[in-house]
Protein backbone atom coordinates (compact mmCIF):
# COMPACT_ATOMS: atom_id res chain seq x y z
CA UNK A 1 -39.83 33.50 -43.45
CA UNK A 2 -37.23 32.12 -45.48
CA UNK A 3 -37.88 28.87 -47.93
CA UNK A 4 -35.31 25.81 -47.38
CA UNK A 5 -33.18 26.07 -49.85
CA UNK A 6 -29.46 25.74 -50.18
CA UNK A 7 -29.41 29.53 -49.83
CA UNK A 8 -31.20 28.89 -46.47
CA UNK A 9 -28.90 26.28 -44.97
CA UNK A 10 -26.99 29.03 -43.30
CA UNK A 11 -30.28 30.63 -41.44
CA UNK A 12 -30.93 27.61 -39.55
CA UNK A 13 -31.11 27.29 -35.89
CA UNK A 14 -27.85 26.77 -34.97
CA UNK A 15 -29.01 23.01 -33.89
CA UNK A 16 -29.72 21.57 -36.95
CA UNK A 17 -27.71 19.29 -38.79
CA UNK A 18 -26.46 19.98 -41.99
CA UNK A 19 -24.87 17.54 -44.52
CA UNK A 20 -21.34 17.01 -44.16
CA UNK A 21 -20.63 16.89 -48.10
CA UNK A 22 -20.34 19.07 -51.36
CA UNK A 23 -24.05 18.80 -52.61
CA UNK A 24 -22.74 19.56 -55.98
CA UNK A 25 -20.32 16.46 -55.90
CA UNK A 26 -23.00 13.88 -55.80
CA UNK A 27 -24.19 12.01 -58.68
CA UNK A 28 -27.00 9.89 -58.76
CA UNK A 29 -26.88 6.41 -58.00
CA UNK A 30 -30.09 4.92 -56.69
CA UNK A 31 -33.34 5.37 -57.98
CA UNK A 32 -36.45 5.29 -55.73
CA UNK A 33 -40.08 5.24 -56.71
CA UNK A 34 -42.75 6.35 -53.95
CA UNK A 35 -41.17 9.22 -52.09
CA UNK A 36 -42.98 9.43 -49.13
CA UNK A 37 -42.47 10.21 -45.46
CA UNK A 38 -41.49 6.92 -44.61
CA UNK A 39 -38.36 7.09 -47.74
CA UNK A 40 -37.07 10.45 -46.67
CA UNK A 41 -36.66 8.98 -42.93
CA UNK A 42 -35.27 5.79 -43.91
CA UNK A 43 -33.12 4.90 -46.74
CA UNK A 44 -32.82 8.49 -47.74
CA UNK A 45 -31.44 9.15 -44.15
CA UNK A 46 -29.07 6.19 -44.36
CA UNK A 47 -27.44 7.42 -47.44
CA UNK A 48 -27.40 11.01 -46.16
CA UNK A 49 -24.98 9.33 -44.10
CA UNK A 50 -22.76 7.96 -46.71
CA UNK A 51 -22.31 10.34 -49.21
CA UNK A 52 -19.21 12.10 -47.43
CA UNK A 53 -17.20 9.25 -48.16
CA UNK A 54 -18.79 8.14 -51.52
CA UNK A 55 -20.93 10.65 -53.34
CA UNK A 56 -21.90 8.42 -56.19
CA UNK A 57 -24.62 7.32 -54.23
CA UNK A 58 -27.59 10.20 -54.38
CA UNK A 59 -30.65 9.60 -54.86
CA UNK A 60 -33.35 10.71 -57.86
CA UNK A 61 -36.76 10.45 -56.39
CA UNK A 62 -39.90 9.55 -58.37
CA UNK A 63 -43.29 9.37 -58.44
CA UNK A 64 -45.51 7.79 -60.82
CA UNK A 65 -49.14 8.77 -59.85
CA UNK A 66 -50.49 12.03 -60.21
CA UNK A 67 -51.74 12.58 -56.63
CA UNK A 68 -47.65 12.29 -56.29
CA UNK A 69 -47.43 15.93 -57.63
CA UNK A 70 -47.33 17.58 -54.29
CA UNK A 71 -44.28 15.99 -53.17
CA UNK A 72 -42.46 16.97 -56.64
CA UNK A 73 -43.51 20.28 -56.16
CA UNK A 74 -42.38 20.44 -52.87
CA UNK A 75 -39.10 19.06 -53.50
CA UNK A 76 -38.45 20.92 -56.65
CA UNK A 77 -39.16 24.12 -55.03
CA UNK A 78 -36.39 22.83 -52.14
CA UNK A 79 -33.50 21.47 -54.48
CA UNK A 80 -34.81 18.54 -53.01
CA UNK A 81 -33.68 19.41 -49.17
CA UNK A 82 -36.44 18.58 -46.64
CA UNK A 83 -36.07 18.46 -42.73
CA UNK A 84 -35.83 14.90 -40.87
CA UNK A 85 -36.84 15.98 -37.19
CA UNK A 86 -36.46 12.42 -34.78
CA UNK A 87 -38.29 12.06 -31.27
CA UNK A 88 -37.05 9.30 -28.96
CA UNK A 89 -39.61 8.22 -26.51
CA UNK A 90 -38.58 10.75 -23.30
CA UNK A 91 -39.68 13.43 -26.23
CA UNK A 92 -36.08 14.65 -26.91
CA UNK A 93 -35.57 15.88 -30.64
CA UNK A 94 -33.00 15.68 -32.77
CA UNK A 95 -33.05 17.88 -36.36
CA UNK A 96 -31.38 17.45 -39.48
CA UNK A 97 -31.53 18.57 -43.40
CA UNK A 98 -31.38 15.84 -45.55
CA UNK A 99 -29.61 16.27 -48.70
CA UNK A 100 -29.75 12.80 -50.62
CA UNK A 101 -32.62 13.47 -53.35
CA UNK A 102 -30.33 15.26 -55.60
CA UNK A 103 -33.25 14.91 -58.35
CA UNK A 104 -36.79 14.42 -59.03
CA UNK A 105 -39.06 12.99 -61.38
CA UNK A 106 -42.73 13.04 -62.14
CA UNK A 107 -43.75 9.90 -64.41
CA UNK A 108 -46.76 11.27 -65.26
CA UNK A 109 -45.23 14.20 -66.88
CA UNK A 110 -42.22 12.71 -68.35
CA UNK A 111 -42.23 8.85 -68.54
CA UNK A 112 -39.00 9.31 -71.04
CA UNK A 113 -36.90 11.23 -68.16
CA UNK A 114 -37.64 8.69 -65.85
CA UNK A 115 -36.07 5.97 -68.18
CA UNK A 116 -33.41 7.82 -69.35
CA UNK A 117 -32.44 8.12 -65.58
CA UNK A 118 -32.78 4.45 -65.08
CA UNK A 119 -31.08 3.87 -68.27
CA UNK A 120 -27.92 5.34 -66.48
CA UNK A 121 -25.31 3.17 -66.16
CA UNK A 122 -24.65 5.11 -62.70
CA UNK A 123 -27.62 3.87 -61.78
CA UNK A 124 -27.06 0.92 -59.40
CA UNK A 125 -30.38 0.34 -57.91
CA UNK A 126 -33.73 1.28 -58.14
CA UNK A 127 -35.15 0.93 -55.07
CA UNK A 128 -39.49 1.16 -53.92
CA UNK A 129 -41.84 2.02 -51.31
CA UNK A 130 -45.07 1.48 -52.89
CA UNK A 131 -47.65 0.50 -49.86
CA UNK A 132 -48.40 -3.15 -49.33
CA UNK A 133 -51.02 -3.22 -51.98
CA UNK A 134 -48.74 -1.68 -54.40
CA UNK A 135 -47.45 -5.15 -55.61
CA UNK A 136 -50.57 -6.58 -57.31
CA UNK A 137 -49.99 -9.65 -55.70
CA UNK A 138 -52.89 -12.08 -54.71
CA UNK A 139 -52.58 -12.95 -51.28
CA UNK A 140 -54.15 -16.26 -51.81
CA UNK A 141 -52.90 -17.48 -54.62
CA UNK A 142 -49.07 -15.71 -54.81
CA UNK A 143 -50.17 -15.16 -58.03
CA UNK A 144 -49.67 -11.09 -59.81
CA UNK A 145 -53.03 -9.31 -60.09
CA UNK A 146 -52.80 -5.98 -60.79
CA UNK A 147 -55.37 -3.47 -59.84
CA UNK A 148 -54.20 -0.52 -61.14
CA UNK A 149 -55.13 0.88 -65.10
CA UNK A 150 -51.68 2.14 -65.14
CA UNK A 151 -50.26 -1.68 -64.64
CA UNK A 152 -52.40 -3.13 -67.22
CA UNK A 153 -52.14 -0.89 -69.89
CA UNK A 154 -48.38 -1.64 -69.28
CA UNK A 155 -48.85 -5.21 -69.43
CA UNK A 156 -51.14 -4.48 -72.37
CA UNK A 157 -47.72 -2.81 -74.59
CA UNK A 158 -48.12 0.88 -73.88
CA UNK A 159 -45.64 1.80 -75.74
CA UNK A 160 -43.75 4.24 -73.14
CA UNK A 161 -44.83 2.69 -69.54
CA UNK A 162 -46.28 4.61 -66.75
CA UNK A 163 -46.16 2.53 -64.03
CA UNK A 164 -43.76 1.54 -61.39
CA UNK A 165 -43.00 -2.07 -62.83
CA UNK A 166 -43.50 -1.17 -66.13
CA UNK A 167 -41.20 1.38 -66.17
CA UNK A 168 -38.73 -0.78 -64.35
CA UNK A 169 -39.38 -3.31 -67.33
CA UNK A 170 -38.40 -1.44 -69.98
CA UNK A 171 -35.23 0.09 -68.31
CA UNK A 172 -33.91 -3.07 -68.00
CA UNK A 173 -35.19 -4.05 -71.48
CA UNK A 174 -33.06 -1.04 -72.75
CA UNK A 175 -30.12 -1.80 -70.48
CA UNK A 176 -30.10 -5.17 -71.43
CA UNK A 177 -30.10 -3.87 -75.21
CA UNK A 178 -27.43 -1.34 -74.49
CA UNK A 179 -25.00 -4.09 -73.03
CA UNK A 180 -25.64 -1.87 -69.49
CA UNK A 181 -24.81 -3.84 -66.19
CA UNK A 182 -28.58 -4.53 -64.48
CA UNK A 183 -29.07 -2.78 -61.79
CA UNK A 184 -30.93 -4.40 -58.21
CA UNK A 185 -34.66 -3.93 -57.40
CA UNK A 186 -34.81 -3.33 -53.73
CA UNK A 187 -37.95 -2.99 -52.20
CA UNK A 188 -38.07 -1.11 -49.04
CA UNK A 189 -41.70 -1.87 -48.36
CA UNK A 190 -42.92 -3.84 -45.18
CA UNK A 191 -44.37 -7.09 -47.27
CA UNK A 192 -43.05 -10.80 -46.34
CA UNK A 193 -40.47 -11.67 -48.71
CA UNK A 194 -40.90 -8.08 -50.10
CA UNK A 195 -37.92 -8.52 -52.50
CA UNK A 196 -39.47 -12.21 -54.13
CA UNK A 197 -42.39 -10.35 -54.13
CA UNK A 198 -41.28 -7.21 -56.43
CA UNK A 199 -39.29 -10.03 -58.11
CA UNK A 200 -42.72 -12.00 -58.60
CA UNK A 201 -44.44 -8.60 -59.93
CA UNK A 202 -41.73 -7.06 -62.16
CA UNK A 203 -41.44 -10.91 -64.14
CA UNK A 204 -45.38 -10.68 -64.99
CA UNK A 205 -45.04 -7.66 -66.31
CA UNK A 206 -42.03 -8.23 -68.36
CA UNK A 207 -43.30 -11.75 -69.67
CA UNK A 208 -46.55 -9.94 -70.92
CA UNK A 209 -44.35 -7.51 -72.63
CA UNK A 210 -41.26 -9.42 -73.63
CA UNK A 211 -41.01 -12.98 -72.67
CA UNK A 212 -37.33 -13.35 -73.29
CA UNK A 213 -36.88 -10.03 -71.38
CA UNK A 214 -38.41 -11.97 -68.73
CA UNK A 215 -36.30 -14.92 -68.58
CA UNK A 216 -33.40 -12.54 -68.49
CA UNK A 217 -34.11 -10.70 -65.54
CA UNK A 218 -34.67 -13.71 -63.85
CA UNK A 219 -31.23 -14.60 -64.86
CA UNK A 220 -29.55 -11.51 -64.55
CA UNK A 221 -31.32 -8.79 -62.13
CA UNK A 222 -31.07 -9.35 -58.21
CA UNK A 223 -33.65 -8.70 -56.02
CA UNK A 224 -32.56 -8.46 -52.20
CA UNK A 225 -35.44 -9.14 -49.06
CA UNK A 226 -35.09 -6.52 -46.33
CA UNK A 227 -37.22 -5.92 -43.03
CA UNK A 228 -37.72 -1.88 -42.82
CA UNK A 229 -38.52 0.10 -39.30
CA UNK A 230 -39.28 3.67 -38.48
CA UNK A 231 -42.64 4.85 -37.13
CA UNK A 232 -43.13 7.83 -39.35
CA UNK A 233 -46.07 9.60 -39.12
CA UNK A 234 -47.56 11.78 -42.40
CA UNK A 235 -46.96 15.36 -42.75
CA UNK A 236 -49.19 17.60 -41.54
CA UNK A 237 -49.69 21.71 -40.89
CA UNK A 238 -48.74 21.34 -37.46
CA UNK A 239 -45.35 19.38 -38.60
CA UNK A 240 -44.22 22.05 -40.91
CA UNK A 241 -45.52 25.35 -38.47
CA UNK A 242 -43.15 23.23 -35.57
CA UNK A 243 -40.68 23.25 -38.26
CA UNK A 244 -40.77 27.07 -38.93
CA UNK A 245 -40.56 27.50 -35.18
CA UNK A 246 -37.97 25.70 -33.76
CA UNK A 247 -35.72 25.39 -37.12
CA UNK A 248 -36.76 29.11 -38.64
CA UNK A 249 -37.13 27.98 -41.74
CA UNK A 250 -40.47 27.22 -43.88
CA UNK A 251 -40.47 23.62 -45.04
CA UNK A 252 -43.10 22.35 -47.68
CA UNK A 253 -42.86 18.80 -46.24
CA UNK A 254 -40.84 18.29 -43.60
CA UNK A 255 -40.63 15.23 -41.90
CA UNK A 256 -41.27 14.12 -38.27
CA UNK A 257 -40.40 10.54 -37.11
CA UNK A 258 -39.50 8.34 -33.70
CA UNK A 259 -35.46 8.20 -33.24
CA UNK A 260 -35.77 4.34 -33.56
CA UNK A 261 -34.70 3.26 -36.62
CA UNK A 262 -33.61 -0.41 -38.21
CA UNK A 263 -32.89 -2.10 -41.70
CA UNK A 264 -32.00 -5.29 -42.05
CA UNK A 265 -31.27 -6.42 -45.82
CA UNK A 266 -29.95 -9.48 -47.70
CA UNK A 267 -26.53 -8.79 -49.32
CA UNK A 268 -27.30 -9.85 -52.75
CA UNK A 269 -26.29 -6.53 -54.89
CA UNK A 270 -25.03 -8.20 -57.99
CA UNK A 271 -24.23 -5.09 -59.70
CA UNK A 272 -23.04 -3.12 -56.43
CA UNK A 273 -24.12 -1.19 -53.65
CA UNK A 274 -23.26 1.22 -51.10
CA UNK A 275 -21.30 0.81 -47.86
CA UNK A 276 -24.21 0.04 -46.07
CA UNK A 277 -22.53 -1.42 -42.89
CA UNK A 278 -21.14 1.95 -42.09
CA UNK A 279 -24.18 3.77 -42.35
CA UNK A 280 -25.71 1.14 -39.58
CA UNK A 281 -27.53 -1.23 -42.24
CA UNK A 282 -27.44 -4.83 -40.94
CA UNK A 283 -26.35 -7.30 -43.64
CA UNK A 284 -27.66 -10.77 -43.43
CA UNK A 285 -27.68 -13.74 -45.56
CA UNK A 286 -31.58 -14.62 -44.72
CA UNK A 287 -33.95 -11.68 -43.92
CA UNK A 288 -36.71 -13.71 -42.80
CA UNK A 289 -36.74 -14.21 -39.05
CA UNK A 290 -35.95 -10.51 -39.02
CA UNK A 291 -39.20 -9.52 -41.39
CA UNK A 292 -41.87 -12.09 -39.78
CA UNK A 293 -40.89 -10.73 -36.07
CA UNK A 294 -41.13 -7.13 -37.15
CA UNK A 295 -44.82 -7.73 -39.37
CA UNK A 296 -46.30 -9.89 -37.08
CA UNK A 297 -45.38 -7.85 -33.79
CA UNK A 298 -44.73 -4.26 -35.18
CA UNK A 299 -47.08 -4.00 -38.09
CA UNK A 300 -49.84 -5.94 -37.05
CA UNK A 301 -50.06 -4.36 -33.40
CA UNK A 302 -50.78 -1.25 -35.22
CA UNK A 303 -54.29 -3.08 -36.75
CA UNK A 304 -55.01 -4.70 -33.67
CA UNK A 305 -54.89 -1.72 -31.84
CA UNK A 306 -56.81 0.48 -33.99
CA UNK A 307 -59.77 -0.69 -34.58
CA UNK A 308 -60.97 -1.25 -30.52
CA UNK A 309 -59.06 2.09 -30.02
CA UNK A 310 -61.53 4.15 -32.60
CA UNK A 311 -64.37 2.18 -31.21
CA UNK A 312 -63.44 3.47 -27.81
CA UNK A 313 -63.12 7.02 -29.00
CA UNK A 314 -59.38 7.15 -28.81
CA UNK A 315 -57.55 9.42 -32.42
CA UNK A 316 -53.98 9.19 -30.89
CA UNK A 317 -51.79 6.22 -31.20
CA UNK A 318 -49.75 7.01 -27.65
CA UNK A 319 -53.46 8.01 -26.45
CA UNK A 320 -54.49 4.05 -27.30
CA UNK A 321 -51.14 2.92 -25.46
CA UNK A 322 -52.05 4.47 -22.81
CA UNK A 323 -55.50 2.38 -22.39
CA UNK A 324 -54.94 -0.22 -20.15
CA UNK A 325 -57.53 -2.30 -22.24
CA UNK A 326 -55.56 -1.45 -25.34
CA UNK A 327 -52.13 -2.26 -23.77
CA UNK A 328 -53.64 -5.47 -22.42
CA UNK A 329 -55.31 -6.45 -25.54
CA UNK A 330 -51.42 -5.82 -27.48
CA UNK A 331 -49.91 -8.21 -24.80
CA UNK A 332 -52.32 -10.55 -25.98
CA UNK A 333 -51.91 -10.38 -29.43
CA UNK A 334 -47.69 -10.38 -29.12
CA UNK A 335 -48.13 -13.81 -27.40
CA UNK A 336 -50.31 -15.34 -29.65
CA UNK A 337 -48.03 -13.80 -33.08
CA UNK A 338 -44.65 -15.18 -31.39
CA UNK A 339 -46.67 -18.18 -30.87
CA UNK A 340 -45.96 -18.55 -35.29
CA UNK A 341 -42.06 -17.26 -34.85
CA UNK A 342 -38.97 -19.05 -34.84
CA UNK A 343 -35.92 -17.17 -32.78
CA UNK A 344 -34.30 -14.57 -33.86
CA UNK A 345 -30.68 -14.00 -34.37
CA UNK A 346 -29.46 -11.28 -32.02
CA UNK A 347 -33.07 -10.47 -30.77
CA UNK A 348 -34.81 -11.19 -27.65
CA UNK A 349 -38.28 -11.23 -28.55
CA UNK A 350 -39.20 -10.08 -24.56
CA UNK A 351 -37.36 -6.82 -24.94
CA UNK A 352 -38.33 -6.39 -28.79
CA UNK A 353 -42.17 -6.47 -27.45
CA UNK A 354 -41.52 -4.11 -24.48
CA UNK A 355 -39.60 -1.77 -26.54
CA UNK A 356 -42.61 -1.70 -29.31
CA UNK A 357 -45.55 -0.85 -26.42
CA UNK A 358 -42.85 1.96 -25.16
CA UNK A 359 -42.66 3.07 -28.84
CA UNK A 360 -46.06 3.11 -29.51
CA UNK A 361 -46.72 5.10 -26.54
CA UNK A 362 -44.22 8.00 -27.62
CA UNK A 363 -46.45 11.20 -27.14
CA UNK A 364 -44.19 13.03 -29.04
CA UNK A 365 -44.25 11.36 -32.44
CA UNK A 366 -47.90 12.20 -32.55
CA UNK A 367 -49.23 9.41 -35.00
CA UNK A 368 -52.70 9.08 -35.52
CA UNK A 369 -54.93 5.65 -35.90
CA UNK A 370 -56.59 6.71 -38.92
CA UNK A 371 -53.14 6.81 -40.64
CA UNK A 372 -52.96 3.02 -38.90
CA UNK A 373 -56.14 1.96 -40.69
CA UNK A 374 -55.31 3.08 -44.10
CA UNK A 375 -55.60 0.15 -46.76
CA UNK A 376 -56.83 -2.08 -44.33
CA UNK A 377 -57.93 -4.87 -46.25
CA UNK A 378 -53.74 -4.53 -47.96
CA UNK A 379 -52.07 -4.68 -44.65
CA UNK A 380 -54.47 -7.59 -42.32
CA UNK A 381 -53.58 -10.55 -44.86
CA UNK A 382 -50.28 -9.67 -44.67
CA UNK A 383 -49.68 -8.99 -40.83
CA UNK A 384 -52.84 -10.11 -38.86
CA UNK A 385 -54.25 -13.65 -41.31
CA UNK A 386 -51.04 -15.41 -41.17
CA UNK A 387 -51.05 -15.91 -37.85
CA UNK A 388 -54.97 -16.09 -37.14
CA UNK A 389 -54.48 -19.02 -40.18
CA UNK A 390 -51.63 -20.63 -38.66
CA UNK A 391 -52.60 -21.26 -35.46
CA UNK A 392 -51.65 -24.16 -33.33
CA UNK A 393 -54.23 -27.02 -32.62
CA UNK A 394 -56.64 -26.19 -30.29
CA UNK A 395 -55.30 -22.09 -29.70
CA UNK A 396 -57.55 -19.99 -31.27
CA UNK A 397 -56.21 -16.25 -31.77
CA UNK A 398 -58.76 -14.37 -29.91
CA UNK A 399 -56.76 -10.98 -29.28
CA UNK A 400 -56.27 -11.21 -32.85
CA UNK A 401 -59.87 -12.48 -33.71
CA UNK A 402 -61.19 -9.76 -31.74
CA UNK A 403 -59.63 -7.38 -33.58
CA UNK A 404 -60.91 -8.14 -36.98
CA UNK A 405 -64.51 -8.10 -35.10
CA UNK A 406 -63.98 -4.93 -33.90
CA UNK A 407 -62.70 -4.01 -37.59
CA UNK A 408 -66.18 -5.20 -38.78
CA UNK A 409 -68.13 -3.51 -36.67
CA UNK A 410 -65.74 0.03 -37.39
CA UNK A 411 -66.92 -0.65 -40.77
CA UNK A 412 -70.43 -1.35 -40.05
CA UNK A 413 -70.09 1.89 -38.62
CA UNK A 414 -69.36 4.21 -41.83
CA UNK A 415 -72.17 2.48 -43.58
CA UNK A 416 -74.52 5.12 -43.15
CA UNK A 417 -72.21 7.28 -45.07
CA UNK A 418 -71.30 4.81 -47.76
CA UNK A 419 -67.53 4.84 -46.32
CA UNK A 420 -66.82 8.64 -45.77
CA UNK A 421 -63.52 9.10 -44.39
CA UNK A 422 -62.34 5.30 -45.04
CA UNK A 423 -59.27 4.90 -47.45
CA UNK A 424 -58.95 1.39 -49.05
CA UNK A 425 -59.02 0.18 -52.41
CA UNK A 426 -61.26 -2.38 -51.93
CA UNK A 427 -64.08 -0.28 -49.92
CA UNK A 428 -67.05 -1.48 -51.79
CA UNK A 429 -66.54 -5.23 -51.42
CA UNK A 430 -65.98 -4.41 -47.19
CA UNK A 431 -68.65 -2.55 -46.69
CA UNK A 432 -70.92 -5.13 -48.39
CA UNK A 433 -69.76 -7.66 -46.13
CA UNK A 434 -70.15 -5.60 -43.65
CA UNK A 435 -73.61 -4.52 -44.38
CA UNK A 436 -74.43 -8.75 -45.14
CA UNK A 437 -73.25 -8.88 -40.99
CA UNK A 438 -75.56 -6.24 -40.12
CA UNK A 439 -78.57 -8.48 -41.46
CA UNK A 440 -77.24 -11.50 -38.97
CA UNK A 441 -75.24 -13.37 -42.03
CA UNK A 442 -72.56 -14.58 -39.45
CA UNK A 443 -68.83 -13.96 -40.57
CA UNK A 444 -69.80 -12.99 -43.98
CA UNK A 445 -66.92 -10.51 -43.66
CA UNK A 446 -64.35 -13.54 -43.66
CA UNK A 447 -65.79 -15.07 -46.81
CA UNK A 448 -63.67 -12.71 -48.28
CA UNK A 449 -61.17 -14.70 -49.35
CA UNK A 450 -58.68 -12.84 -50.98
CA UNK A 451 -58.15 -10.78 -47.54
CA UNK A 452 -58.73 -14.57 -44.94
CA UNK A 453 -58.13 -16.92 -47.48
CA UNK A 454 -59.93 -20.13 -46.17
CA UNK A 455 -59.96 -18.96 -42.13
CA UNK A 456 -63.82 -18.77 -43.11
CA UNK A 457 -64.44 -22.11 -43.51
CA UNK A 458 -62.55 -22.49 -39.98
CA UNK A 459 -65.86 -22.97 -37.99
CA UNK A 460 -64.16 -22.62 -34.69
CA UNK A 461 -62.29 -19.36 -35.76
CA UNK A 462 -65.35 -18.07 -37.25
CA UNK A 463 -67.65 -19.28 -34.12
CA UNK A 464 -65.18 -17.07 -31.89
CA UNK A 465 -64.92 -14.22 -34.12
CA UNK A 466 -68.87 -13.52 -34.68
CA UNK A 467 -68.97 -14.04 -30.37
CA UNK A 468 -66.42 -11.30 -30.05
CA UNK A 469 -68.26 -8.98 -33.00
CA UNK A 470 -71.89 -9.71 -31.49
CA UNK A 471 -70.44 -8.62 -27.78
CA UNK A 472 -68.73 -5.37 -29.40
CA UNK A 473 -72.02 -4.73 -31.26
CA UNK A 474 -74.81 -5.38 -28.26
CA UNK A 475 -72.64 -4.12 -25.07
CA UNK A 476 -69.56 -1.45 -26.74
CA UNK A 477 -66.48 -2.29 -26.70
CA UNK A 478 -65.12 -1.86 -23.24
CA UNK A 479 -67.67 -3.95 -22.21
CA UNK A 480 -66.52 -6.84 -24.90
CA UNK A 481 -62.61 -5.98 -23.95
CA UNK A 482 -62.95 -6.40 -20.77
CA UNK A 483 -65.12 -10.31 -21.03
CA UNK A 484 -62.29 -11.02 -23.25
CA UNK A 485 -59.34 -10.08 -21.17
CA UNK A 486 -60.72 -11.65 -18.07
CA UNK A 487 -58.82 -13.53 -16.20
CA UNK A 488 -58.92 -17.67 -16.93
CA UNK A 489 -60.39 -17.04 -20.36
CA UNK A 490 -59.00 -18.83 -23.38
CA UNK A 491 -57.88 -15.53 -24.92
CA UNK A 492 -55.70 -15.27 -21.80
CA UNK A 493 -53.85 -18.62 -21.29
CA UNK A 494 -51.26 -18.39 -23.59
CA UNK A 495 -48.56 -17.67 -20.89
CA UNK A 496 -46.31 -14.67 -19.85
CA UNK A 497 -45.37 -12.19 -22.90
């Protein structure tokens, strides 16, 4: 079978999309770091759209850690063409070949490339999805604490950076030198605040390299917020041998997401930007309403769900939203997150909530909960804590308390196996506190405070939470879901969703 390639384009089932521009036209504009599946059906897709009427806006892709080598290889091998294929929620498809990543870099084996690309003065904004954790920044304190070796040697004066920030530092270091406009740091990743957050990041780094380089990026270099949706599952065999049959082509990594798709994003581009508008980018002048509604319902449904869902034997995402327990247990947890929101221009939060159970329950886009639970102890602070933390006097969270018991108890679970099959960076430090649970110390789990920050020393909180973890733990969990979504309970009086 033939490879995609721009030799291919014209072997496609007649059905597919192609892109409606001169390939060889378009020059490289935006620079993005962390190619992955969610990118190439989001902002790549958005400026697919553009590039008829403005070509200067392509897209070099890069990757700076080495397990990032399959997706270079992939898109190397593909001039950098990959297939979007979009499912709405009655399972009809839509396919298209995206041809926005005009270029691709690998950090690891050329720091110097990626910098000289950055260095462009074409270059208008460099632009990250880096997973929640990939910031470095201390949920508790705000403050930037890198994990990463790659980070720190950075921070130590490598002398050619490595990592994302660091080589974000010294392009604008060399910019700045070069009397080169700055370009904008957009991040594209679904953390509150995401772009004073990559703001917050970037400035550590620079100050421990270059103090004044510091204080002129703070001066100079914009950094836009945006709120980012697409449920986009990972590649996997089955997405690229469905590619091969209904498109005819073989596709190293295609892509496979739901047709809903949103981006709302701050119009601070100092140095400029695309015509976003046209390509169906909402422009606002404050992101935030737009980002809390979307983590708190959206991306914290997805932990809530997952963890009673596994326990109940469920692997399917539309499988768990079709649980009445589950779907029960999400109507919950939306009441008690809107509970912490303020309205939301254009939005009715009733229909928003609806619309996110239908999504979830698309049995075409085929996501999986163990995608869901990746980097668990990176995505609760940020979408779950907040609002189990900011409660209102006397309403406890208990959909949302309940699912951090049932997380415990997941993890309680893997112990055996020291953690087989669980991705998170901080693995060792959960399963301690889980296995400190398992020998009756109540809540230890939420002494962790740089995942609950001080909800542990919130006796009533904690109270609830080890009730809910003991009932999952002595009587399963559709025994504890079902004492915790009777009717007249406190987890229930919160009103109609």
């Amino acid at each position: 079978m033939t490879r995609l390639g721009p030799h291919a384009l014209a072997y496609l089932a007649p059905h597919v999309l192609l892109p409606d521009y001169d390939r060889g036209k378009v020059t490289v504009g935006i620079v993005h770091i962390g190619v992955g599946a969610f990118h190439r059906s989001h902002e790549a897709l958005y400026v697919d759209r553009l590039l008829a009427s403005d070509p200067r806006w392509g897209i070099c892709g890069v990757g700076v850690r080495d397990a990032d080598s399959g997706i270079r290889d992939a898109l190397v091998a593909q001039d950098g063409l990959y297939t979007l294929t979009t499912v709405d929620p009655a399972g009809a498809e839509e396919a298209r070949v995206i041809g926005s990543l005009v270029r691709h870099l690998h950090a690891p084996d050329d720091p110097e490339a990626v910098l000289a690309q950055m260095e462009d003065p074409a270059v208008r904004i460099v632009s990250l999805t880096i997973t929640e954790g990939g910031y470095g920044i201390d949920d508790v304190t705000g403050e930037f604490s890198p994990a990463d070796d790659a980070t720190r040697a950075d921070m130590a004066g490598s002398s050619v950076p490595t990592s994302a920030f660091g080589l974000i530092a010294e392009a604008l270091r060399r910019r700045r030198d070069n009397g080169t406009v700055p370009f904008t740091v957009l991040s594209c990743d679904n953390v509150q605040h995401n772009g004073n957050v990559a703001k917050t990041a970037l400035l550590a780094v620079a100050q421990a390299r270059d103090p004044e380089l510091a204080r002129w990026i703070a001066r100079e270099v914009s950094f836009p917020n945006s709120m980012v949706d697409r449920i986009t599952p990972g590649t996997t065999d089955d997405t690229r041998r469905a590619v091969a049959r209904d498109l005819g082509v073989e596709d190293r990594w295609p892509v496979r997401a739901e047709s809903f798709l949103q981006w709302v994003l701050e119009d601070d581009f100092r140095s400029g930007r695309p015509d976003w508008e046209a390509a169906g980018v909402q422009l606002v002048e404050d992101v935030q309403p737009y980002e809390l509604m979307k983590l708190r319902l959206l991306n914290a449904s997805h932990q809530v769900m997952s963890y009673p869902a596994l326990l109940a034997g469920s692997t399917w995402v539309d499988e768990a939203c079709h649980d009445p327990q589950i779907v029960a247990l999400l109507h919950g947890w939306m009441r008690e997150a809107r509970a912490t929101l303020s309205p939301v221009p254009g939005i009715d939060l009733n229909d928003y909530c609806t619309t996110l159970i239908e999504r979830f329950g698309s049995e075409a886009v085929r996501d999986t909960l163990e995608r869901q639970v990746a980097f668990s102890s990176d995505r609760l602070p940020k979408f779950v804590v907040p609002v189990l933390a900011g409660r209102r006097t006397g309403a406890l969270s208990h959909h949302g308390l309940f699912a951090v018991a049932a997380w415990s108890v997941w993890l309680a679970q893997a112990l055996p196996t020291k953690g087989v099959g669980i991705t998170d960076a901080r693995l060792d430090v959960l399963l301690a506190g889980a296995a400190r649970e398992e020998s009756g110390e109540a809540g230890a789990l939420l002494e962790i405070e740089s995942i609950f920050g001080t909800l542990g020393h919130d006796s009533e909180a904690r109270e609830a939470y080890w009730e809910h973890r003991t009932r999952i733990r002595e009587h399963g969990v559709r025994s504890a879901l079902t004492a915790l979504l009777t009717a007249g309970s406190p987890a229930t009086g919160i009103g109609p969703l």
